[in-house]
Protein backbone atom coordinates (compact mmCIF):
# COMPACT_ATOMS: atom_id res chain seq x y z
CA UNK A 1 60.57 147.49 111.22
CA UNK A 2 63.02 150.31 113.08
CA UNK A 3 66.41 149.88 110.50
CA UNK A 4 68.44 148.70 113.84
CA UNK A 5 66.15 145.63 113.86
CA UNK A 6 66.36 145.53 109.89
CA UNK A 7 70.24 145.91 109.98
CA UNK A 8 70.14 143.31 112.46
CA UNK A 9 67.97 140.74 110.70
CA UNK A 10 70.34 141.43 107.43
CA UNK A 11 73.50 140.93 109.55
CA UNK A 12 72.04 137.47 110.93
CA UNK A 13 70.92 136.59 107.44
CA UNK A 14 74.16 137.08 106.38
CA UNK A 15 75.94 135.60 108.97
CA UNK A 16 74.16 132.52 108.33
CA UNK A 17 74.51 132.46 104.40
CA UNK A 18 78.11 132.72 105.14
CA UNK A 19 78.77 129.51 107.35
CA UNK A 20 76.43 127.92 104.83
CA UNK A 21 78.69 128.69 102.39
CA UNK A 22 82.07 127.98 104.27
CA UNK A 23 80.36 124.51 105.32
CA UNK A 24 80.12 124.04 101.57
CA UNK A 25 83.26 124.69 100.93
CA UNK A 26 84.50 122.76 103.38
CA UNK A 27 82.54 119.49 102.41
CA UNK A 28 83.32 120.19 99.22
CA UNK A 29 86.68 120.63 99.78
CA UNK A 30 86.60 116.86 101.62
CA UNK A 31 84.82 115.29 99.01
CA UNK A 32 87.28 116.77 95.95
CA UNK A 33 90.45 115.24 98.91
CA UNK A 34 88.63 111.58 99.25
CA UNK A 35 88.61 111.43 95.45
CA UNK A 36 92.05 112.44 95.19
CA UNK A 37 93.11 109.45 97.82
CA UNK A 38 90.72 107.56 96.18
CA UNK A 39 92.50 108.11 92.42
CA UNK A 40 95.88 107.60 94.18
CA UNK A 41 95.43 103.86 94.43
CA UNK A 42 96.78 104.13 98.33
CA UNK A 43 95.09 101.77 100.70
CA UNK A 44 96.69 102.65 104.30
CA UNK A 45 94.35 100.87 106.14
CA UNK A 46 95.93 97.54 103.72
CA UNK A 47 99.42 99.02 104.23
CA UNK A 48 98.57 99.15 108.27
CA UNK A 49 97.50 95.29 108.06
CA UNK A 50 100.87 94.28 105.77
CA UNK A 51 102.62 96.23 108.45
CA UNK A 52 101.21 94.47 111.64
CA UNK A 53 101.33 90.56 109.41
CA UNK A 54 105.51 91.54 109.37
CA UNK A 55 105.71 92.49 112.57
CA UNK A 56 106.72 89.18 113.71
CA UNK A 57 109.42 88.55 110.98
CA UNK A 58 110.60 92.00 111.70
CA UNK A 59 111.54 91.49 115.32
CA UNK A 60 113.21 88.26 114.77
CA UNK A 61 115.26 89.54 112.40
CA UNK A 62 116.38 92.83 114.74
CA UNK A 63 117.05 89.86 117.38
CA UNK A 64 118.91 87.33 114.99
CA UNK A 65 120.54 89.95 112.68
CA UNK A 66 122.99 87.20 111.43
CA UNK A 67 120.25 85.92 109.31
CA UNK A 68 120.60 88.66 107.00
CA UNK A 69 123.76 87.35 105.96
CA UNK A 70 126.52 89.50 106.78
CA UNK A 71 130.02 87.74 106.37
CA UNK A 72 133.27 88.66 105.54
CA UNK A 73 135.11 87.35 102.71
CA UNK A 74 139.32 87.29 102.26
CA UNK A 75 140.28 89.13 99.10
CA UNK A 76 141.23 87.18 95.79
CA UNK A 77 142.85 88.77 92.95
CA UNK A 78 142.62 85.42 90.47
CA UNK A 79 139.04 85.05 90.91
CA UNK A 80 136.53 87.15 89.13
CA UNK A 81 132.95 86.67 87.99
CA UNK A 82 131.06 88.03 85.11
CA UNK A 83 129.63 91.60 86.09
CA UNK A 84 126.15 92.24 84.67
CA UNK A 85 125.58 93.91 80.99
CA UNK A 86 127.02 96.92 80.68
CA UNK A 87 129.45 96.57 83.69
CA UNK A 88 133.31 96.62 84.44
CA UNK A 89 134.44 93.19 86.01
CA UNK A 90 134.49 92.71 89.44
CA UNK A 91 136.37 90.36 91.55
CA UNK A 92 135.26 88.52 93.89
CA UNK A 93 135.05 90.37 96.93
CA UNK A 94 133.76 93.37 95.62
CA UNK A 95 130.60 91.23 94.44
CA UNK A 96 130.48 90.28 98.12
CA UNK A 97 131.14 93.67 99.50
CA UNK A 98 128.39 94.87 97.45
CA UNK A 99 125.93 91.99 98.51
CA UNK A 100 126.97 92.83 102.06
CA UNK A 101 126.18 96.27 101.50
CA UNK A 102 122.79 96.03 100.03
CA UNK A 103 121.64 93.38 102.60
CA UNK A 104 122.97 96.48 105.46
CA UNK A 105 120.64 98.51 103.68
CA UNK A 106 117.48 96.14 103.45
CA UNK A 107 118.37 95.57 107.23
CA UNK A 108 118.32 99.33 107.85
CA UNK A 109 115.17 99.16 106.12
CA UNK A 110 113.34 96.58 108.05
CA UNK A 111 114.29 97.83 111.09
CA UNK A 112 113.35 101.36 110.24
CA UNK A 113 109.77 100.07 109.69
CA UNK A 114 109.74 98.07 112.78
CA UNK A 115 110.86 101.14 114.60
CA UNK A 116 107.37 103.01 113.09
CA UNK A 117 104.94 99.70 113.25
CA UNK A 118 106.01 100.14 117.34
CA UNK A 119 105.09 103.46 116.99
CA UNK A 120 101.90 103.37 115.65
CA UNK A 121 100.68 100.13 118.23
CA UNK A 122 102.59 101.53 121.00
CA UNK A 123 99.46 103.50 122.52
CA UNK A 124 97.05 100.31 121.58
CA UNK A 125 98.84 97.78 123.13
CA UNK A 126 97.63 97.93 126.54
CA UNK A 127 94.06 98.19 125.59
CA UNK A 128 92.18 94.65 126.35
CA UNK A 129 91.18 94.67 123.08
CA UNK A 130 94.84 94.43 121.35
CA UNK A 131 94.89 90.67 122.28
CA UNK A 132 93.29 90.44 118.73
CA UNK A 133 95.91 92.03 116.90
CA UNK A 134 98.39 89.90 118.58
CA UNK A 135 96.57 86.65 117.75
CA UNK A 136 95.68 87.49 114.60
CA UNK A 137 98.05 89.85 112.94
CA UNK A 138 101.16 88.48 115.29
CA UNK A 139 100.33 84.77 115.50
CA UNK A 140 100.42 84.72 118.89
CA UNK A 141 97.94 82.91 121.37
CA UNK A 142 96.27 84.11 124.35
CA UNK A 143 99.46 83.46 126.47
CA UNK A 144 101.62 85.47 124.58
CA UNK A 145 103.58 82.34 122.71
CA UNK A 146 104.28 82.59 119.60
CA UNK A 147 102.95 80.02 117.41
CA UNK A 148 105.63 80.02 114.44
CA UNK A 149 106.05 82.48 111.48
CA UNK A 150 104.86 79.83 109.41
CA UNK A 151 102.25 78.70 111.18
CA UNK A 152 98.75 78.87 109.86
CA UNK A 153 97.00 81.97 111.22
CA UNK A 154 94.15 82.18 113.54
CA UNK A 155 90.50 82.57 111.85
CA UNK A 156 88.26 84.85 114.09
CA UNK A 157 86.20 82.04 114.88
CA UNK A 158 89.24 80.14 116.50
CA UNK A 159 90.75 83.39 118.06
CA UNK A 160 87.04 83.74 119.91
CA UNK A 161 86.67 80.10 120.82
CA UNK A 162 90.34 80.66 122.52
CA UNK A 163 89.12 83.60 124.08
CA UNK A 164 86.29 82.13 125.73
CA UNK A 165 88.16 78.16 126.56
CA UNK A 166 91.32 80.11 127.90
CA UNK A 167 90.43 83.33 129.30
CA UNK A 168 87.07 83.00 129.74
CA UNK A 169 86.31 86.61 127.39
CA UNK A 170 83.25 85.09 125.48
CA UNK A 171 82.53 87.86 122.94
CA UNK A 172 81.00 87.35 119.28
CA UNK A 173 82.82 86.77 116.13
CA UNK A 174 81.55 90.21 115.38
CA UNK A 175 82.73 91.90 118.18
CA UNK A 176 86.34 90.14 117.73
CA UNK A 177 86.36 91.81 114.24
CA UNK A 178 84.83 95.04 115.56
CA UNK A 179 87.75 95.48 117.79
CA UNK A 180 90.13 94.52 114.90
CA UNK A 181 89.14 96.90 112.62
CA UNK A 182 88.66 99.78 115.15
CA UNK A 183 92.02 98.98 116.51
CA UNK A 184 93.64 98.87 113.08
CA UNK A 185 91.77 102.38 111.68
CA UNK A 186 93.54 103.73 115.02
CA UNK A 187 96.90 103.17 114.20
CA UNK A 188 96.95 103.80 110.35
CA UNK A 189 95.51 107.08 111.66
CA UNK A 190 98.79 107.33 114.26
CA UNK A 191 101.22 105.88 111.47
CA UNK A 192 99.91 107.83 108.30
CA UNK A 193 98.27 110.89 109.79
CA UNK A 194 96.34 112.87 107.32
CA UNK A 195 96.68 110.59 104.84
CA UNK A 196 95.87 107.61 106.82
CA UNK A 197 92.63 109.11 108.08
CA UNK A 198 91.57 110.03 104.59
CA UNK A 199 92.14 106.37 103.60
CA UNK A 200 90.21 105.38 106.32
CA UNK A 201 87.30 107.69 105.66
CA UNK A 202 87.51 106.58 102.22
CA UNK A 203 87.51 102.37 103.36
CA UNK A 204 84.46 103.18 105.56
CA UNK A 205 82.35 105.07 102.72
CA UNK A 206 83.62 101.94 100.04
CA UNK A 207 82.51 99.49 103.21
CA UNK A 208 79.01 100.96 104.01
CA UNK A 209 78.06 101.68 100.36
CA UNK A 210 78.71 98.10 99.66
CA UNK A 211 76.49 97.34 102.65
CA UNK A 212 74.10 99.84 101.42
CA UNK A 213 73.31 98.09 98.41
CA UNK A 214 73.50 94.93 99.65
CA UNK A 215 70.23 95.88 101.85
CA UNK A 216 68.49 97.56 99.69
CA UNK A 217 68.80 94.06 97.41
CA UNK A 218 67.97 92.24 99.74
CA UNK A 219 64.89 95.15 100.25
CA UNK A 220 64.08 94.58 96.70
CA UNK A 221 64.24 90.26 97.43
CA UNK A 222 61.55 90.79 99.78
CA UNK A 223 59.64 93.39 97.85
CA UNK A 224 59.10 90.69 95.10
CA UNK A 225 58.68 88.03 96.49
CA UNK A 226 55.89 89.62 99.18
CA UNK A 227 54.23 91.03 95.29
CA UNK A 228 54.77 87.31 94.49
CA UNK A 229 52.77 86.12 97.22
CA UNK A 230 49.56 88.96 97.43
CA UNK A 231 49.51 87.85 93.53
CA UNK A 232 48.96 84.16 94.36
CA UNK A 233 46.38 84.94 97.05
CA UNK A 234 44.38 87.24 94.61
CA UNK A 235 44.15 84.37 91.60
């Protein structure tokens, strides 16, 4: 072999070795992050779902803010009530001021988190398929009413049963909870970004080992109970 050709070869070999390596590192690199998210105790894909099940309550509250409570109270200089251990007293309407306050805050809060759960479904919405995250997650029906905070939610059975009666969309329980967990990676992708997509990653692997060893059960099931049978024929 002429040493261009050699050099060559060795450069190639090399070249090879070293995406080996960095693809290594790199899955490596993923593995040692999943475990991390994994320690962490973070579920986004569960945060994503609490997020979408408020959604509702959220929006009624930015539309009927008085709900939260916010009043105005006349001062009162004779009236006082005991302050909490440890604590000057405080009259009257400084308790109230500082209820009013706090309940301003929770209200920033809420609406804060509305302002990101829009966000995150904003690009989803028009899909066909969001018309499960509104029924289920929003409590909505097919039409669009709303069928009560408090009302009991929609099962996947009922939501396809409504989807087929009313529309006439006849699709499978299974697809109805394909599209809702598709949909729902999506956006805790869009409203958690890295993070979200590791806790995804990490849901899927938890989801399809579980399934893994349910098969391979169910593999073993069949396993014995075909031995079972060859066992009876033989006697």
């Amino acid at each position: 072999m002429s040493d261009t050709k050699k050099n060559a070869a060795e450069k190639t070999k090399k070249t090879a070795t070293e995406e080996y390596i960095d693809k290594a590192a790199e899955m490596g690199a993923r593995k040692a992050l999943l475990m991390q998210h994994g320690k962490s105790g973070v579920n986004h894909y569960r945060a994503m779902e609490n997020l979408l099940f408020a959604y509702p309550r959220r929006v009624r509250i930015m539309e009927h803010p008085e709900e939260f409570h916010f009043f105005k109270v006349e001062r009162s200089k004779d009236i006082s009530i005991a302050p909490p251990p440890g604590t000057g007293v405080v009259d009257k309407i400084e308790s109230a001021e500082m209820y009013t306050e706090a309940r301003k805050q929770q209200y920033q809060y809420e609406m804060r988190l509305l302002c990101e759960t829009e966000y995150a479904i904003a690009s989803f919405k028009d899909l066909p398929e969001f018309v499960v995250i509104r029924m289920y997650y929003f409590n909505e029906n097919y039409d669009g009413t709303f069928r009560g905070l408090y009302a009991k939610r929609m099962t996947f059975e009922e939501i396809a049963e409504e989807l087929e009666n009313t529309a006439g969309i006849q699709r499978s329980v299974a697809t109805i909870r394909k599209w809702r967990s598709q949909l729902v990676r999506d956006m805790t992708v869009m409203m958690f970004g890295a993070d979200g997509a590791l806790s995804v990653e990490s849901h899927d692997n938890i989801r399809n080992n579980k399934i893994k060893r349910e098969e391979a059960k169910e593999n073993e099931v069949g396993k014995t109970a075909e031995s079972g049978q060859v066992h009876s024929q033989g006697q």
